[in-house]
Protein backbone atom coordinates (compact mmCIF):
# COMPACT_ATOMS: atom_id res chain seq x y z
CA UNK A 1 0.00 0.00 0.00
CA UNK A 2 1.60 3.19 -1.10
CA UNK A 3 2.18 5.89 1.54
CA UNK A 4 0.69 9.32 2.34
CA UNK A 5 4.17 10.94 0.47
CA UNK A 6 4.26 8.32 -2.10
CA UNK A 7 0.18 9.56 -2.64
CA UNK A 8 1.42 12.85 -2.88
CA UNK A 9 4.29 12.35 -4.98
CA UNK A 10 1.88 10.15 -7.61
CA UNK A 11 -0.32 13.53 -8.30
CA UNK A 12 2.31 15.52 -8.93
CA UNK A 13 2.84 12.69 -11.40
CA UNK A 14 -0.35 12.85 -13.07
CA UNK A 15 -0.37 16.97 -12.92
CA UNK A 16 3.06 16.65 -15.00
CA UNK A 17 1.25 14.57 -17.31
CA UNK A 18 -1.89 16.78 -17.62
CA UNK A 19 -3.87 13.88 -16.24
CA UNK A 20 -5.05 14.95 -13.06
CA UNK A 21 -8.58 15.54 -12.26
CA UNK A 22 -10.45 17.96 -10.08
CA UNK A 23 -14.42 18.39 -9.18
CA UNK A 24 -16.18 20.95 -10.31
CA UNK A 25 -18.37 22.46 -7.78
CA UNK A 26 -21.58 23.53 -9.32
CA UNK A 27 -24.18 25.56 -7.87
CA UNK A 28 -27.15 25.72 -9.53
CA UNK A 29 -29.60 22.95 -11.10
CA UNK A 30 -28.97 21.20 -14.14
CA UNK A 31 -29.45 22.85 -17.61
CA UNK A 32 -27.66 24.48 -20.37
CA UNK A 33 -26.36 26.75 -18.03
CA UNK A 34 -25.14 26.39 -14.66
CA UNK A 35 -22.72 28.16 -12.16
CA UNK A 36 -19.46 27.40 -11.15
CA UNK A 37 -17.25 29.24 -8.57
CA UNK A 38 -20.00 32.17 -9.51
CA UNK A 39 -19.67 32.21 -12.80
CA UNK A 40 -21.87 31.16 -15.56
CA UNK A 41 -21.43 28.86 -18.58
CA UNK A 42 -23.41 27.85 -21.27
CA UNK A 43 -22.47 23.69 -20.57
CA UNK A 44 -22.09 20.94 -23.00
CA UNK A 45 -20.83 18.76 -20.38
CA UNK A 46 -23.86 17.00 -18.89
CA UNK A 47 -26.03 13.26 -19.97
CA UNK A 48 -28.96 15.13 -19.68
CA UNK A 49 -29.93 14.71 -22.88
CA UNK A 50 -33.79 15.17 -23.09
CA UNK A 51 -33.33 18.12 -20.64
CA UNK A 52 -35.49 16.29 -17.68
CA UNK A 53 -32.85 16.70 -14.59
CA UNK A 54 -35.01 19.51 -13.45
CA UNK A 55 -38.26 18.90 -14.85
CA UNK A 56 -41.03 20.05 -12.61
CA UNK A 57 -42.64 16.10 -12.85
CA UNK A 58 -39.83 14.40 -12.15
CA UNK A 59 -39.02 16.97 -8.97
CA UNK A 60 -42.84 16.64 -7.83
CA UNK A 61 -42.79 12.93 -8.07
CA UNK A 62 -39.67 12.76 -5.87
CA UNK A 63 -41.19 15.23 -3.36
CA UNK A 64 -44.26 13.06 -3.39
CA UNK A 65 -42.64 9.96 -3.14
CA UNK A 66 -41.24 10.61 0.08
CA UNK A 67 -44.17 11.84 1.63
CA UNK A 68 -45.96 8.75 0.72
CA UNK A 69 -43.15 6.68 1.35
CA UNK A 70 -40.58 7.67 3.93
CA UNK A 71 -36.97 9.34 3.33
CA UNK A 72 -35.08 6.16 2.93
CA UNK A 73 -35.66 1.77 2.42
CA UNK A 74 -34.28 0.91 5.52
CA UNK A 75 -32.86 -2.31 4.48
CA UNK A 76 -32.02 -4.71 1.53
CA UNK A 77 -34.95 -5.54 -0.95
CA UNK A 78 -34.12 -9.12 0.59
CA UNK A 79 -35.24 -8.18 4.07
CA UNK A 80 -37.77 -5.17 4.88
CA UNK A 81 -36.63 -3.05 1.89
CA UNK A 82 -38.14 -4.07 -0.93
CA UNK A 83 -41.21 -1.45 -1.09
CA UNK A 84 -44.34 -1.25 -3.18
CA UNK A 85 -42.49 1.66 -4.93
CA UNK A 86 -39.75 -0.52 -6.37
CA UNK A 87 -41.61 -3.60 -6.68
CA UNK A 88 -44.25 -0.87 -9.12
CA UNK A 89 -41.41 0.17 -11.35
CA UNK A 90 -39.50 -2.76 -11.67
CA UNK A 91 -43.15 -4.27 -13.51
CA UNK A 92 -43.56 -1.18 -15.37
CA UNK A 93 -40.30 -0.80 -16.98
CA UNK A 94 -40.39 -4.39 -17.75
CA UNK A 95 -43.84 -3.68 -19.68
CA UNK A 96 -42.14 -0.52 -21.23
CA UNK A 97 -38.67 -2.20 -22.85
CA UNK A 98 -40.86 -5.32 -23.78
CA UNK A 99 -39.08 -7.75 -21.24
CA UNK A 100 -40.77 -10.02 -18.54
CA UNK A 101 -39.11 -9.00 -15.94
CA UNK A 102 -37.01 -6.52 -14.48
CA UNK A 103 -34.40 -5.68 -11.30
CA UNK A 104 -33.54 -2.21 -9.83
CA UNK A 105 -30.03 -1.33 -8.91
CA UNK A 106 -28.98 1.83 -7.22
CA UNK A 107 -26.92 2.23 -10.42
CA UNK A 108 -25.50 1.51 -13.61
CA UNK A 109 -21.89 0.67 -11.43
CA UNK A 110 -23.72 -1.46 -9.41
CA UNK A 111 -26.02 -3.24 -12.24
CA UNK A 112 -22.79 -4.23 -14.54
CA UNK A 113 -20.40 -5.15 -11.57
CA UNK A 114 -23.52 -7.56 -10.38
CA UNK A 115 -25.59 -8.72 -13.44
CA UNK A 116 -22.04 -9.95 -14.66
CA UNK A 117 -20.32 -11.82 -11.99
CA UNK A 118 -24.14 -13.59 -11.70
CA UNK A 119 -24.46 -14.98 -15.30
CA UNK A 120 -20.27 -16.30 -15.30
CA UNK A 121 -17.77 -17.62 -13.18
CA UNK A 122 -14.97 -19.83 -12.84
CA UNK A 123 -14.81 -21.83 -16.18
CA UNK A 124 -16.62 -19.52 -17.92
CA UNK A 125 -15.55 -16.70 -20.21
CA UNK A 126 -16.90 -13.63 -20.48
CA UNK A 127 -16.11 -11.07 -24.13
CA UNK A 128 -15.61 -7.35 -23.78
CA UNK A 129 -15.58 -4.68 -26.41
CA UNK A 130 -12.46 -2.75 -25.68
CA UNK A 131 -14.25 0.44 -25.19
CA UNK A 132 -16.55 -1.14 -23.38
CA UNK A 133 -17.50 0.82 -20.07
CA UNK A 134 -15.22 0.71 -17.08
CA UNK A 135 -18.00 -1.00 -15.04
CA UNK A 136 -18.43 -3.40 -17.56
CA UNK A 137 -14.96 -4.07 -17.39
CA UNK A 138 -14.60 -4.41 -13.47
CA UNK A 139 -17.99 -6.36 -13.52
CA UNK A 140 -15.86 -8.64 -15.85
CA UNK A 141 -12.77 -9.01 -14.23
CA UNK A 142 -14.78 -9.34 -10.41
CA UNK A 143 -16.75 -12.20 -12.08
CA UNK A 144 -13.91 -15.20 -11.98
CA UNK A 145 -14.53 -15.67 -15.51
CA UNK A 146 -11.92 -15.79 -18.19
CA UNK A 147 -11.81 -12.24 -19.66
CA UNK A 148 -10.81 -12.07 -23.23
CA UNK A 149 -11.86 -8.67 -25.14
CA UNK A 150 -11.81 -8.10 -28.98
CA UNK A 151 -11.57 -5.52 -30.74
CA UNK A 152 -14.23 -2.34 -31.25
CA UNK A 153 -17.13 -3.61 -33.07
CA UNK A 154 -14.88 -6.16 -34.74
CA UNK A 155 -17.20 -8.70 -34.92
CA UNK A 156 -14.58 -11.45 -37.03
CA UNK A 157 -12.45 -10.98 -34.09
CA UNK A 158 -15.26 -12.11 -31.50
CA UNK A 159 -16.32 -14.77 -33.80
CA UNK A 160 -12.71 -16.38 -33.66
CA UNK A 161 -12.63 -15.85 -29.77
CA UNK A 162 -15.94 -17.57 -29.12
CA UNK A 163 -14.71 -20.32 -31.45
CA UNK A 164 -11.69 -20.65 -29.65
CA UNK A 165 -13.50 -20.84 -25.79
CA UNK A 166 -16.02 -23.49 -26.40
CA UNK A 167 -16.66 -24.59 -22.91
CA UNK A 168 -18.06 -23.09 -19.90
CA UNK A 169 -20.71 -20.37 -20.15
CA UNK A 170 -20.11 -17.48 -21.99
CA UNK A 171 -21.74 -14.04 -22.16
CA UNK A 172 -20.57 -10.88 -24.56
CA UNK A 173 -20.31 -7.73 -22.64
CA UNK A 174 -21.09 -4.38 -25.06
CA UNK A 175 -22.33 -0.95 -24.83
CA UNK A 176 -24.84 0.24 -27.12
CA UNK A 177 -24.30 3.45 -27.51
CA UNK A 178 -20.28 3.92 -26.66
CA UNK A 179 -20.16 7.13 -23.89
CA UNK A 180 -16.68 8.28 -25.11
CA UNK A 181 -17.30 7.84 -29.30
CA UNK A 182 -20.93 8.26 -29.52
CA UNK A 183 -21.16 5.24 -32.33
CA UNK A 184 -23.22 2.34 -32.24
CA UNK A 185 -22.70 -1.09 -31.21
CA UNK A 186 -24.03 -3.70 -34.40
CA UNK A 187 -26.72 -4.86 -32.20
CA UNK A 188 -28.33 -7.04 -34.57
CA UNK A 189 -24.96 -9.22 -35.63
CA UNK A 190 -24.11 -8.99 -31.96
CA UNK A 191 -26.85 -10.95 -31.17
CA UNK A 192 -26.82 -13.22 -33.95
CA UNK A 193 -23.02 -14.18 -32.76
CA UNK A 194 -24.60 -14.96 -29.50
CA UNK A 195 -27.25 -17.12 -30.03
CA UNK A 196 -25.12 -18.91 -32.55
CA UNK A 197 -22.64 -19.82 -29.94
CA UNK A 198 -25.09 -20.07 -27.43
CA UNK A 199 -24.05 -17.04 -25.16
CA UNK A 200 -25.41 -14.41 -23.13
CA UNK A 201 -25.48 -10.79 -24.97
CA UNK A 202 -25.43 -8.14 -22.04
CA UNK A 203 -25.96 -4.82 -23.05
CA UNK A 204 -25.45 -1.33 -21.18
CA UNK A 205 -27.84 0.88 -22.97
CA UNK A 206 -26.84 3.90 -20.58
CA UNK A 207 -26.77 6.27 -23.51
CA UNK A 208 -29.19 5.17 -25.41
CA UNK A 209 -32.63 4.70 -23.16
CA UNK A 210 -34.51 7.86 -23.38
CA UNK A 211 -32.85 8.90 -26.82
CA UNK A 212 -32.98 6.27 -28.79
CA UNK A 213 -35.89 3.88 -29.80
CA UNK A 214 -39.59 4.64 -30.10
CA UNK A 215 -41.08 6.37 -26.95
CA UNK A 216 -36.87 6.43 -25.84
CA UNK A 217 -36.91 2.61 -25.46
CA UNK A 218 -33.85 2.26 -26.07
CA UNK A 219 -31.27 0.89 -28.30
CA UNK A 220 -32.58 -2.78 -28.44
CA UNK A 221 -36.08 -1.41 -29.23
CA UNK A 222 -34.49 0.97 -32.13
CA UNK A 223 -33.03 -2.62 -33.18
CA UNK A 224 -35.76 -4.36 -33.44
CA UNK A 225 -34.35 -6.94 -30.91
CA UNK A 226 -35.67 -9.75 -28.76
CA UNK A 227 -34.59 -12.83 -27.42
CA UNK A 228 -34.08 -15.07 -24.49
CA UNK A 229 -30.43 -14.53 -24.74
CA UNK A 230 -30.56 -10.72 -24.31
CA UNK A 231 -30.08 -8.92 -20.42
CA UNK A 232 -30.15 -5.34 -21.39
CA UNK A 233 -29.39 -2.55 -18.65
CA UNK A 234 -30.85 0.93 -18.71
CA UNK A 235 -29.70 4.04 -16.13
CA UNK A 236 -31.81 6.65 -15.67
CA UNK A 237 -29.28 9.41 -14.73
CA UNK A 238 -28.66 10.61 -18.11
CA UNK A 239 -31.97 11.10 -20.76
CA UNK A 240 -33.89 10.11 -17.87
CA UNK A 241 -33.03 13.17 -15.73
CA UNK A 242 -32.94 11.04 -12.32
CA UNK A 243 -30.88 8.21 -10.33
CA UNK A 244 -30.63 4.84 -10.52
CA UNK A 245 -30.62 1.61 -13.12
CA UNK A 246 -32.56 -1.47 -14.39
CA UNK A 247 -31.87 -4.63 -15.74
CA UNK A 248 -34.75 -6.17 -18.06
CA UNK A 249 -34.61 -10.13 -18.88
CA UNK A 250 -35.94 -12.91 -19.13
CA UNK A 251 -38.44 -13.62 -15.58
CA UNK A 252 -35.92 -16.55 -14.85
CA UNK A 253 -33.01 -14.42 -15.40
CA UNK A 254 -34.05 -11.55 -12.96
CA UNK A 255 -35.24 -14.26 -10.38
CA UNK A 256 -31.88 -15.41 -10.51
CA UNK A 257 -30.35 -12.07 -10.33
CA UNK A 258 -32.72 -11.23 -7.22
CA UNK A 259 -31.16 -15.00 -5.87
CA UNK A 260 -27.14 -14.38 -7.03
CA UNK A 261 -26.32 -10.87 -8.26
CA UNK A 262 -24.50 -9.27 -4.95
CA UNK A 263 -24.72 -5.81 -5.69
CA UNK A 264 -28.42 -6.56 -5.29
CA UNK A 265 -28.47 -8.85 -2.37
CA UNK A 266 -26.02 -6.97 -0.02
CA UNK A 267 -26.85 -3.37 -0.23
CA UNK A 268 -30.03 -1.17 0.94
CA UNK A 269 -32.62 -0.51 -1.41
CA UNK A 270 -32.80 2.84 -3.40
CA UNK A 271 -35.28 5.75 -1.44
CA UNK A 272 -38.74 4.78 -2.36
CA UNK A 273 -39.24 8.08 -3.74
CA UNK A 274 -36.35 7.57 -6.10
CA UNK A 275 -38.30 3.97 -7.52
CA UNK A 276 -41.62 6.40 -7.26
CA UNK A 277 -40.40 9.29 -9.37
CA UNK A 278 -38.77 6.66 -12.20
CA UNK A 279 -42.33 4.98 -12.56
CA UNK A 280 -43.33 8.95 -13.35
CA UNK A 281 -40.14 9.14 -15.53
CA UNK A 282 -41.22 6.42 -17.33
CA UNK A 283 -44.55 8.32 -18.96
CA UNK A 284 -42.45 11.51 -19.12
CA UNK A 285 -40.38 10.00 -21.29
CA UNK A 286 -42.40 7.90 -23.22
CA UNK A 287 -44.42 11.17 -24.31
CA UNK A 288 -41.32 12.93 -24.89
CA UNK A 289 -41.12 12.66 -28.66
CA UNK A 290 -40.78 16.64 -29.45
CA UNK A 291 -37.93 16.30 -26.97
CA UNK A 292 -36.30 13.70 -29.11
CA UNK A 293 -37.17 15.56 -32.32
CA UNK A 294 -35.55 19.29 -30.50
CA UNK A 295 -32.46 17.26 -29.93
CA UNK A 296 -31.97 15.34 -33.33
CA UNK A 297 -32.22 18.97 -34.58
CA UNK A 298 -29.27 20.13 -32.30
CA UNK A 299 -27.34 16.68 -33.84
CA UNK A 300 -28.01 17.98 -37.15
CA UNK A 301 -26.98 21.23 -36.65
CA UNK A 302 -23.92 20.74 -34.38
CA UNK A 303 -22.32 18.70 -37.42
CA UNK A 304 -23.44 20.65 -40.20
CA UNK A 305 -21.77 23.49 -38.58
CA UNK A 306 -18.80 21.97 -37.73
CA UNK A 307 -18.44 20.76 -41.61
CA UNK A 308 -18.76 23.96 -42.89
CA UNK A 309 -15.91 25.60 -40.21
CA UNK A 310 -13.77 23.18 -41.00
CA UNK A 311 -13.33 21.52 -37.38
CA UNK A 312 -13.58 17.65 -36.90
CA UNK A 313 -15.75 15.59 -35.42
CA UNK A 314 -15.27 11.78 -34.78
CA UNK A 315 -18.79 9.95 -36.76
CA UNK A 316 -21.30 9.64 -34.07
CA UNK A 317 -25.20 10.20 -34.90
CA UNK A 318 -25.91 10.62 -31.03
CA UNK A 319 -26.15 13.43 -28.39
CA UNK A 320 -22.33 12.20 -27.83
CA UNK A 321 -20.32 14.36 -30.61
CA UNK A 322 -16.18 14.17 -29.79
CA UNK A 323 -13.75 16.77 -31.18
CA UNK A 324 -10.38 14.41 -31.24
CA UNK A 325 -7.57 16.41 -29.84
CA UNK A 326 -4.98 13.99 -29.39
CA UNK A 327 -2.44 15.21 -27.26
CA UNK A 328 -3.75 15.66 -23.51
CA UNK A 329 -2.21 19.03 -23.20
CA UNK A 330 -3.90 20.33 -26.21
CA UNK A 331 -6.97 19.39 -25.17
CA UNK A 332 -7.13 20.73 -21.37
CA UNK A 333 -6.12 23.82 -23.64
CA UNK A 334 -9.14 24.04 -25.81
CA UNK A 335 -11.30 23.43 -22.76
CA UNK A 336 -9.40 26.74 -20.56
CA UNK A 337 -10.00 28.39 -23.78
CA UNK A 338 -13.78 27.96 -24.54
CA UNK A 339 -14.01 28.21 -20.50
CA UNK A 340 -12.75 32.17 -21.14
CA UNK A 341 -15.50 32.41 -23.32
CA UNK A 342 -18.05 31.04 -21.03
CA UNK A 343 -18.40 27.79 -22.75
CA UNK A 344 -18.00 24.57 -20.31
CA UNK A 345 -17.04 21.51 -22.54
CA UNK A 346 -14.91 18.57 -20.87
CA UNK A 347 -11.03 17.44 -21.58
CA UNK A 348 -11.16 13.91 -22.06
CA UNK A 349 -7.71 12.49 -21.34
CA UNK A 350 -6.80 8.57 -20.81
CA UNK A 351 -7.18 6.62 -18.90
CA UNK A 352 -11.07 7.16 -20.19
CA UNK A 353 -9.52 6.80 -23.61
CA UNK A 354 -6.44 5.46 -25.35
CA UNK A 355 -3.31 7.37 -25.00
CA UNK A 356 -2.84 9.80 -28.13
CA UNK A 357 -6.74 10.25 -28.19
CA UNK A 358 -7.79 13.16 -26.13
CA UNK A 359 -10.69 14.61 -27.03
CA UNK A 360 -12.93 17.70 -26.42
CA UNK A 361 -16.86 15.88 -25.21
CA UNK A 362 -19.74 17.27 -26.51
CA UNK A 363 -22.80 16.29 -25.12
CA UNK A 364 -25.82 17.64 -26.54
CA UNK A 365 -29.56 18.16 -25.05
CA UNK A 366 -33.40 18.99 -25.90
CA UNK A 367 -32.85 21.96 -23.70
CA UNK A 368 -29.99 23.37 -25.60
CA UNK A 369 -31.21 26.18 -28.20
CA UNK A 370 -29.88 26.66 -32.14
CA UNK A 371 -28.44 29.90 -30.48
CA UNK A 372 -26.52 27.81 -27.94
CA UNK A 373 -25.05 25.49 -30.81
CA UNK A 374 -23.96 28.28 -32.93
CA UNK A 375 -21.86 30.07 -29.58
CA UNK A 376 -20.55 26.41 -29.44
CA UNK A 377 -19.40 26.39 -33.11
CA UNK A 378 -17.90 30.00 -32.66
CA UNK A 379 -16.46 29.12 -29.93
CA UNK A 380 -14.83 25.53 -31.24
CA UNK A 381 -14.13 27.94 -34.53
């Protein structure tokens, strides 16, 4: 275990490499703008895509969820915890992806370290994109399983590797939408690979539920997809504008999970008014089409704009548009510039992505106006 000088003397490591990373403290609500250290800035930092992190429904529900059902759980959903709240949303986002069953984590951390380590073990294997999540990647290495990953969306190369691990069983670990590129995983081949070689397909849909989909269902729902071989995993602190994360399968898969996955078993339940306020969030976002359509507009317009300056943008069709910078200097630079300007857009430097890929994140929302865009584009300009 290092010591306190050795701590010390490993962050003025990572400062020297441009790699160390501070909170912002923000004081105001969620939106296109907020304030930091008193200041204000037009923000292209936050998931909030559908603008809903300080809807006036989604704050009521909370509000009225604790009246009606206390402040906190109290215990595990395995003991006294497990209130009519949770046990109401859990059966209605099951009925809104399409699945027969569903499980509520306290988030998307939890969900992928648990769901994981449930489905594979010892003499098993478990497949990982390489830019797969890092909780999908600590959910695979916690599970005991062999971990081999394959290359992004290179579906020949997890072909040969599920070829070459025959025994044991064996589950693919992917993110739909991928938070750092903003492209697509090939759901549809994905899934084809896995009931071919009779595997599990487990897929984080964190930036795609809400966005993506019709009525935001999500990336399996855009897809088209079904099938007893599919766990799919939604959080609902991004488009969903609250806390929190579900896992839809099969009813024998989520009794299992309720039997096996620890994250579940050995923690308290969520605040009822949390599990209230999602079963709100779930209408709210299922009638949230001209929210959809305000941000596919902002998409459109974002990359458009960027094409005609000039600037480049890595191919992404999401709320999720990166400007590769490369060097991790050059892009904490960019972001102190547009800062100066009043524009708040995050450095992304490794380890969230590869060395030699830095990038500036943009993350786009319903609530953002044309006007905002365009200050972007200047800005970026």
């Amino acid at each position: 275990m290092p010591r306190p000088a050795e701590l010390a003397d490993r962050l003025a490591d990572l400062d020297a490499r441009y790699r160390r990373r501070r909170r912002p403290r923000v004081d105001s609500p969620q939106g296109p703008h907020i304030v930091v250290d008193g200041r204000t800035y037009l923000t292209f930092a936050s998931n909030d895509y559908l603008g809903l992190a300080s809807d006036a429904r989604l704050i009521d529900a909370l509000a009225d969820g604790a009246r009606r059902f206390g402040a906190g759980s109290g215990s595990s959903h395995l003991l006294t915890g497990h209130l009519a709240a949770h046990d109401r949303f859990e059966r209605h986002f099951a009925d809104f992806v399409g699945r027969e069953a569903a499980l509520l984590f306290s988030s998307g951390y939890q969900a992928n370290t648990g769901v994981v380590g449930a489905l594979v073990g010892r003499g098993d294997t478990v497949f990982s994109d390489r830019l797969a999540h890092a909780s999908l990647i600590d959910g695979c290495r916690l599970s005991g399983a062999e971990h081999v990953r394959f290359r992004h969306n290179d579906l020949d190369g997890l072909e040969s590797r599920l070829a070459a691990h025959p025994g044991g069983a064996r589950l693919i670990a992917v993110d739909a939408v991928y938070s750092m590129d903003g492209d697509l995983a090939p759901l549809a081949d994905l899934l084809a690979l896995a009931e071919r070689y009779d595997a599990w397909l487990y897929v984080d849909d964190a930036h795609g539920f809400g966005v993506l989909g019709d009525g935001g269902r999500g990336s399996l729902a855009a897809a088209g997809l079904d099938s007893p071989n599919l766990v799919q995993l939604a959080t609902f602190g991004k488009a969903a504008g609250l806390a929190g994360a579900a896992v839809a399968a099969t009813a024998t898969v989520i009794d299992w999970l309720v039997n096996s996955a620890r994250t579940a078993i050995f923690t308290t339940a969520c605040p009822p008014s949390l599990a209230h306020a999602l079963t709100v969030m779930l209408d709210v976002v299922g009638q949230a089409d001209e929210r959809r359509a305000d941000l596919e507009a902002r998409i459109v317009q974002l990359r458009e704009g960027a094409a005609a300056r000039g600037l480049t943008l890595l191919p992404s069709r999401t709320a999720i548009q990166p400007f590769p910078c490369g060097d991790d200097a050059v892009a904490l630079a960019a972001a102190a510039r547009l800062r100066e300007r009043g524009i708040w857009v995050p450095a992304i430097r490794p380890p969230t992505v590869p060395v030699g890929s830095a990038r500036l994140r943009v993350s786009l929302s319903a609530a953002h106006s044309a006007a905002d865009v365009e200050a972007l584009l200047d800005g970026l300009s």
